[in-house]
Structure formats: C-alpha cells, structure tokens
N, C-alpha and C. Protein backbone atom coordinates (compact mmCIF):
# COMPACT_ATOMS: atom_id res chain seq x y z
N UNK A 1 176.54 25.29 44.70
CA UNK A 1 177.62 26.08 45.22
C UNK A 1 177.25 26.49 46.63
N UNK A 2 178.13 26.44 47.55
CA UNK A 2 178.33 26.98 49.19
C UNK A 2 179.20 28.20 49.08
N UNK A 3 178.03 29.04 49.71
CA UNK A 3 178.93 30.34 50.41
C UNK A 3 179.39 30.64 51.67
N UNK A 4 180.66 30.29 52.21
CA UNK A 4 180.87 30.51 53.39
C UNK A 4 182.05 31.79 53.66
N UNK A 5 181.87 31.82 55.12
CA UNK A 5 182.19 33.00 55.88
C UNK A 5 184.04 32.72 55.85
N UNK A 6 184.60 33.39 56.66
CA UNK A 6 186.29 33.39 56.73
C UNK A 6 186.29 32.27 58.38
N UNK A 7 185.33 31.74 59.16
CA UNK A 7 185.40 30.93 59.89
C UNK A 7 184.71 29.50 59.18
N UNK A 8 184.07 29.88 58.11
CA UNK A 8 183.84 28.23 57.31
C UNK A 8 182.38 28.17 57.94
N UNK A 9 181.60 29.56 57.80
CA UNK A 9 180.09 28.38 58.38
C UNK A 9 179.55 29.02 56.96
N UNK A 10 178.81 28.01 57.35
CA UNK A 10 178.01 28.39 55.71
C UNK A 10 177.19 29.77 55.60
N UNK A 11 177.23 30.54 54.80
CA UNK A 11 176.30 31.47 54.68
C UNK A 11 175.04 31.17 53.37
N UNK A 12 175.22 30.43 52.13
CA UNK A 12 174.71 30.50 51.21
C UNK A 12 174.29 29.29 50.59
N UNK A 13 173.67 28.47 50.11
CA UNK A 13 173.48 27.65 49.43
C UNK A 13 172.88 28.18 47.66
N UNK A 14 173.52 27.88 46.81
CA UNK A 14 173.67 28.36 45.60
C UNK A 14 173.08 27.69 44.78
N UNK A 15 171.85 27.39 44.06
CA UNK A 15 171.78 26.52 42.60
C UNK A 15 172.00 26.77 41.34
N UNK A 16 172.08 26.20 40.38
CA UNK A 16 172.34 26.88 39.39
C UNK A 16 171.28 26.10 38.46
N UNK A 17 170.80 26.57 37.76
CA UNK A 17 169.46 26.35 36.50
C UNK A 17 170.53 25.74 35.34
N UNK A 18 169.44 25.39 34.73
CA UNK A 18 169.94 24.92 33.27
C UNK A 18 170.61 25.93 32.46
N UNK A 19 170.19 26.92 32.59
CA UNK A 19 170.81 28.19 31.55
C UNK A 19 171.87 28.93 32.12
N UNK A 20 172.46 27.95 33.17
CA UNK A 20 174.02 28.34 33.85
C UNK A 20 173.99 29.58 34.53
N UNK A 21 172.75 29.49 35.04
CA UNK A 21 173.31 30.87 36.00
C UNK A 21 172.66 30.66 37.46
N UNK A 22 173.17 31.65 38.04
CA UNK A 22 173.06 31.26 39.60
C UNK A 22 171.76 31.77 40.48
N UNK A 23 171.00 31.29 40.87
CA UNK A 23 169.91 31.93 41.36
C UNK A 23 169.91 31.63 42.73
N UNK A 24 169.71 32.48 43.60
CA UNK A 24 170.20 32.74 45.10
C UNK A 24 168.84 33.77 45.46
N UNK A 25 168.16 32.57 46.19
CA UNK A 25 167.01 32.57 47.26
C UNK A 25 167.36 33.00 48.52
N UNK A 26 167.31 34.86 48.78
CA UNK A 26 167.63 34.87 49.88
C UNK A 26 166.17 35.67 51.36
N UNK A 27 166.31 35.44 51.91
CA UNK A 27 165.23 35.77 53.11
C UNK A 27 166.23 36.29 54.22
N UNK A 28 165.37 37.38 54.54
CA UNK A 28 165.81 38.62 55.43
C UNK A 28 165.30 38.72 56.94
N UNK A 29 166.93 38.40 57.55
CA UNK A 29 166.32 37.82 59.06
C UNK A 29 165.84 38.70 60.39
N UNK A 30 165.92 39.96 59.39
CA UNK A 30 165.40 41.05 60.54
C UNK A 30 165.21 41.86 59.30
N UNK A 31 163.69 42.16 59.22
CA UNK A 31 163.46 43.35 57.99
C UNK A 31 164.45 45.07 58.88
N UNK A 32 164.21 45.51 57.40
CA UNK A 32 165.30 46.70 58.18
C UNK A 32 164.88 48.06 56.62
N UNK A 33 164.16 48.90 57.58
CA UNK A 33 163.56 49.70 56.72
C UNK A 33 164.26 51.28 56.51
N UNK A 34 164.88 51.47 55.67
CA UNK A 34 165.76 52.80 55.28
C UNK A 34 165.21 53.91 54.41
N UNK A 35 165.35 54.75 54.98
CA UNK A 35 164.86 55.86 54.40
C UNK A 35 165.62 56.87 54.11
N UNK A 36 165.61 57.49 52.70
CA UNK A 36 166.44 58.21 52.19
C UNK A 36 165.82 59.77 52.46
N UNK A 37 166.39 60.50 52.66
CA UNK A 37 165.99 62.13 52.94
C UNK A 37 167.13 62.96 51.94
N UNK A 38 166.42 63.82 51.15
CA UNK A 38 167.55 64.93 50.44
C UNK A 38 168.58 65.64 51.71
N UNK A 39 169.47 65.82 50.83
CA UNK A 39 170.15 66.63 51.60
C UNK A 39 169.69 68.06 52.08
N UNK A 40 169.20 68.39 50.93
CA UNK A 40 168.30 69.73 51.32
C UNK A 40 167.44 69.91 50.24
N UNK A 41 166.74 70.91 49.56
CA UNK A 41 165.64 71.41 48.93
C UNK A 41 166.43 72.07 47.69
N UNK A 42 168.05 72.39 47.50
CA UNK A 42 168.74 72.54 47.11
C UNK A 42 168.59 72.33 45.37
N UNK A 43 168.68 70.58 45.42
CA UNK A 43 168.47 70.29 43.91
C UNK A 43 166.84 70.66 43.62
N UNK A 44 166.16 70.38 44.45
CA UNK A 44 165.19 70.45 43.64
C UNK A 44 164.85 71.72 43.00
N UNK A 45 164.77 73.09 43.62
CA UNK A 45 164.71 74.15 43.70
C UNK A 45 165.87 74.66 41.99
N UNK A 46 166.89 73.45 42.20
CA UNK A 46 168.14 74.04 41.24
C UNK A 46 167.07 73.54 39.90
N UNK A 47 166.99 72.55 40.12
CA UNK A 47 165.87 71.63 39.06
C UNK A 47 164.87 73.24 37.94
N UNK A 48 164.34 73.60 39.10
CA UNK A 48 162.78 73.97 38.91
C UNK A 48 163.23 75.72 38.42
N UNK A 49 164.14 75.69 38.57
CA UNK A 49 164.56 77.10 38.20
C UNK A 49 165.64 76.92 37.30
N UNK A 50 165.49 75.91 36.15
CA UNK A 50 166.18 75.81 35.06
C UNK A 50 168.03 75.80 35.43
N UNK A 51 167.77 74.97 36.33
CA UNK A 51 169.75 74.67 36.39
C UNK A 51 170.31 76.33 36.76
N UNK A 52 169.70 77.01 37.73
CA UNK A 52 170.14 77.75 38.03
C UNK A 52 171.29 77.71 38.65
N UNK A 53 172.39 78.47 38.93
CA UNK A 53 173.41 78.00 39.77
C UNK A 53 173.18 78.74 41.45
N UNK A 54 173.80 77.38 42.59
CA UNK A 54 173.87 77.49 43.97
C UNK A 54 173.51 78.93 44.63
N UNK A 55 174.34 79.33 44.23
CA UNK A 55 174.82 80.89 44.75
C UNK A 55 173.53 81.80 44.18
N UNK A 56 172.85 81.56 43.15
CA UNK A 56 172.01 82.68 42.87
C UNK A 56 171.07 81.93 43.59
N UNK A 57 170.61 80.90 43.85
CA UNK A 57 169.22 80.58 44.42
C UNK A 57 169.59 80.73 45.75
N UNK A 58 170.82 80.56 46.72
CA UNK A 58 171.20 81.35 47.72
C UNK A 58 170.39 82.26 47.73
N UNK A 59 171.08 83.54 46.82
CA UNK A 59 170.86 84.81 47.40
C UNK A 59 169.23 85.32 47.15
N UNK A 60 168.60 84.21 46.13
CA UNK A 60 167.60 84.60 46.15
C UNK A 60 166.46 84.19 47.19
N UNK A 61 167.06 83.25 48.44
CA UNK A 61 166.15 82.81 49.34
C UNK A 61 166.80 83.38 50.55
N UNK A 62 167.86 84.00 50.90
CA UNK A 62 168.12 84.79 51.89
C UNK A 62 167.73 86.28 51.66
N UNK A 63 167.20 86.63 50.43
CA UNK A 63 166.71 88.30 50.19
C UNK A 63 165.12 88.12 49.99
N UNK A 64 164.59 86.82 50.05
CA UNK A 64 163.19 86.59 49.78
C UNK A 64 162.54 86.89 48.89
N UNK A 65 163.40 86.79 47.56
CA UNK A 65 162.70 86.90 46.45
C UNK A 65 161.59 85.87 45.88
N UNK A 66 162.15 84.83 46.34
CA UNK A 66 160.99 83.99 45.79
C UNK A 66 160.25 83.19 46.85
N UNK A 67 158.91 83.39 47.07
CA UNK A 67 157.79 82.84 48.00
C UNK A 67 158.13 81.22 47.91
N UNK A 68 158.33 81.04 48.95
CA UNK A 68 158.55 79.19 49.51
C UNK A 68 160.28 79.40 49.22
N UNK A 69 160.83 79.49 48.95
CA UNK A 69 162.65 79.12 48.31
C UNK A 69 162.94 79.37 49.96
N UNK A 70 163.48 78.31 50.38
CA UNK A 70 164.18 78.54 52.10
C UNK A 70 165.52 79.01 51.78
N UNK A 71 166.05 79.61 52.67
CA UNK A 71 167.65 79.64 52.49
C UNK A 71 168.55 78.66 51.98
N UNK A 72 169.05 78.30 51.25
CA UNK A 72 170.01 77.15 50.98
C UNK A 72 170.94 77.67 51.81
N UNK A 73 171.64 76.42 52.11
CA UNK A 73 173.01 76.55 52.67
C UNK A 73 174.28 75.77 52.29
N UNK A 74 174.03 74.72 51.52
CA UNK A 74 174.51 74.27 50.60
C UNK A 74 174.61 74.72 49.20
N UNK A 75 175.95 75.33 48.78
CA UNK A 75 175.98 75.98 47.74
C UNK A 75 177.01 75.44 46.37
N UNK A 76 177.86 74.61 47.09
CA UNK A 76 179.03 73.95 46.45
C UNK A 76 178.84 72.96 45.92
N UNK A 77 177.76 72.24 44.92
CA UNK A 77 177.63 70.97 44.99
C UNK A 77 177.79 71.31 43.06
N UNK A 78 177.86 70.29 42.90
CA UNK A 78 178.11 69.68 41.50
C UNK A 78 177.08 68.78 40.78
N UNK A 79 176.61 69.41 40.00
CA UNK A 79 175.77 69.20 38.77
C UNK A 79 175.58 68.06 37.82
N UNK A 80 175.63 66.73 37.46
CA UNK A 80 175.72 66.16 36.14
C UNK A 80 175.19 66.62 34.89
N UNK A 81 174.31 67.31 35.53
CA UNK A 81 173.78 67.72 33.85
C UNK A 81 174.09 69.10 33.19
N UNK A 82 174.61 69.91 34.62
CA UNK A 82 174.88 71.16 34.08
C UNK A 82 176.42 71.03 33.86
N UNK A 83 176.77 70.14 34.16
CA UNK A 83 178.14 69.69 33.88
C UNK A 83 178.48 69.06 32.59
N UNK A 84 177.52 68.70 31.87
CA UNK A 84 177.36 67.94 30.73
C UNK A 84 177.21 68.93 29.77
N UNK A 85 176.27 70.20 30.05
CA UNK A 85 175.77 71.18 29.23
C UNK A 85 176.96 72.15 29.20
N UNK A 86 177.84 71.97 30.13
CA UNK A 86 179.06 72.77 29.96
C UNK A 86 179.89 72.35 28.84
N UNK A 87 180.14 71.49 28.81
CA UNK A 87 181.23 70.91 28.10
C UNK A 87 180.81 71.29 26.13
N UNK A 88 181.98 71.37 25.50
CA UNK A 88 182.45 71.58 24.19
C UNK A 88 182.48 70.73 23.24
N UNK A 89 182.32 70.42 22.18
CA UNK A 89 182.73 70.20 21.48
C UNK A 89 183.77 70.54 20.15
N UNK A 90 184.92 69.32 20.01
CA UNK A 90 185.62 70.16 18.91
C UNK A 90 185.05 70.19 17.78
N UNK A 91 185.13 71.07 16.80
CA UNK A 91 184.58 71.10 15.50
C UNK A 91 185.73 69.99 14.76
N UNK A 92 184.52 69.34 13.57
CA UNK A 92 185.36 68.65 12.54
C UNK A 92 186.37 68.93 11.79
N UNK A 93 187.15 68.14 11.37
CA UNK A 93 188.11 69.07 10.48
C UNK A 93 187.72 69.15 9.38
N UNK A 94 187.83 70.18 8.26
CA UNK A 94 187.05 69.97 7.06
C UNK A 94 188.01 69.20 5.82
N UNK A 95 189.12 68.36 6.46
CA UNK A 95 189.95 68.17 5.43
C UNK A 95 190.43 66.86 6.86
N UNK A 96 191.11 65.82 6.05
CA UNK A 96 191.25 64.54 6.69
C UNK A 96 192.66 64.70 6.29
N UNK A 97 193.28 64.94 7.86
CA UNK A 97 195.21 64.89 7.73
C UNK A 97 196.11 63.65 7.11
C-alpha cells in the first residue's frame, strides 16, 4: 500500500505481513523533543491532600497554612475521580415490575 499527499507524492510505503496487518516503518526527519510541564502544582497538591477541593487548598496557600503549598491560582478545574466519587447510585428494586 502507498500513502500519498493531496498533490500525489508519496508519503508512505505500506507492507502488510501474513497475519494481514499493516506494519509501517517510519523514521523521523528532524528529531523534535517535547516537553510536557503541569499546569500548575494544583493537582498534585489536590492529589496529596485527599481530593481536597480548589478553593480550600487556595485559601490554604494564600493564608500559609501549609509549609511549601504556593498559592494556587487555578481553582476551577474538574476532577475525574472526584467526579466519579460524586456520583450515586440507584438502589435495586426489591420486587421486579
């Protein structure tokens, strides 16, 4: 299989193995090195203080309650897991309608 561009030059040469699938040998023509940085100290801090919420670890690093906690300034962010731990369940019914 050929992979080409919307002007028709080739970008790809494709083989495919016996076990029908496609294996694509590719080499990188300018390495290119990315680095991820947190947004802030935020989650981790939310982490380490048991899913605390934004606003209290706020106020607890702008009143200096806790040694190392910087100010957050990011306070609005959203949770997966405390979002998960929110949620309900309905109870069973004890009788099948």
């Amino acid at each position: 299989m050929r992979v080409r561009d919307e002007q028709w030059r080739l970008l790809a040469k494709i083989r495919r193995d016996p076990g029908r699938l496609y294996a694509l040998d590719l080499t990188i023509a300018r390495p290119v090195c990315l680095a991820a940085h947190a947004r802030e100290d935020a989650w981790r801090w939310h982490a380490r203080f048991g899913y605390t919420n934004f606003t209290a670890l706020r106020k607890m690093g702008r009143e200096g309650l806790v040694r190392g906690l910087p100010v957050l300034t990011q306070v609005d962010q959203l949770c997966e897991a405390c979002l998960a731990g929110k949620q309900r369940c309905a109870p069973f019914p004890h009788q099948a309608q």
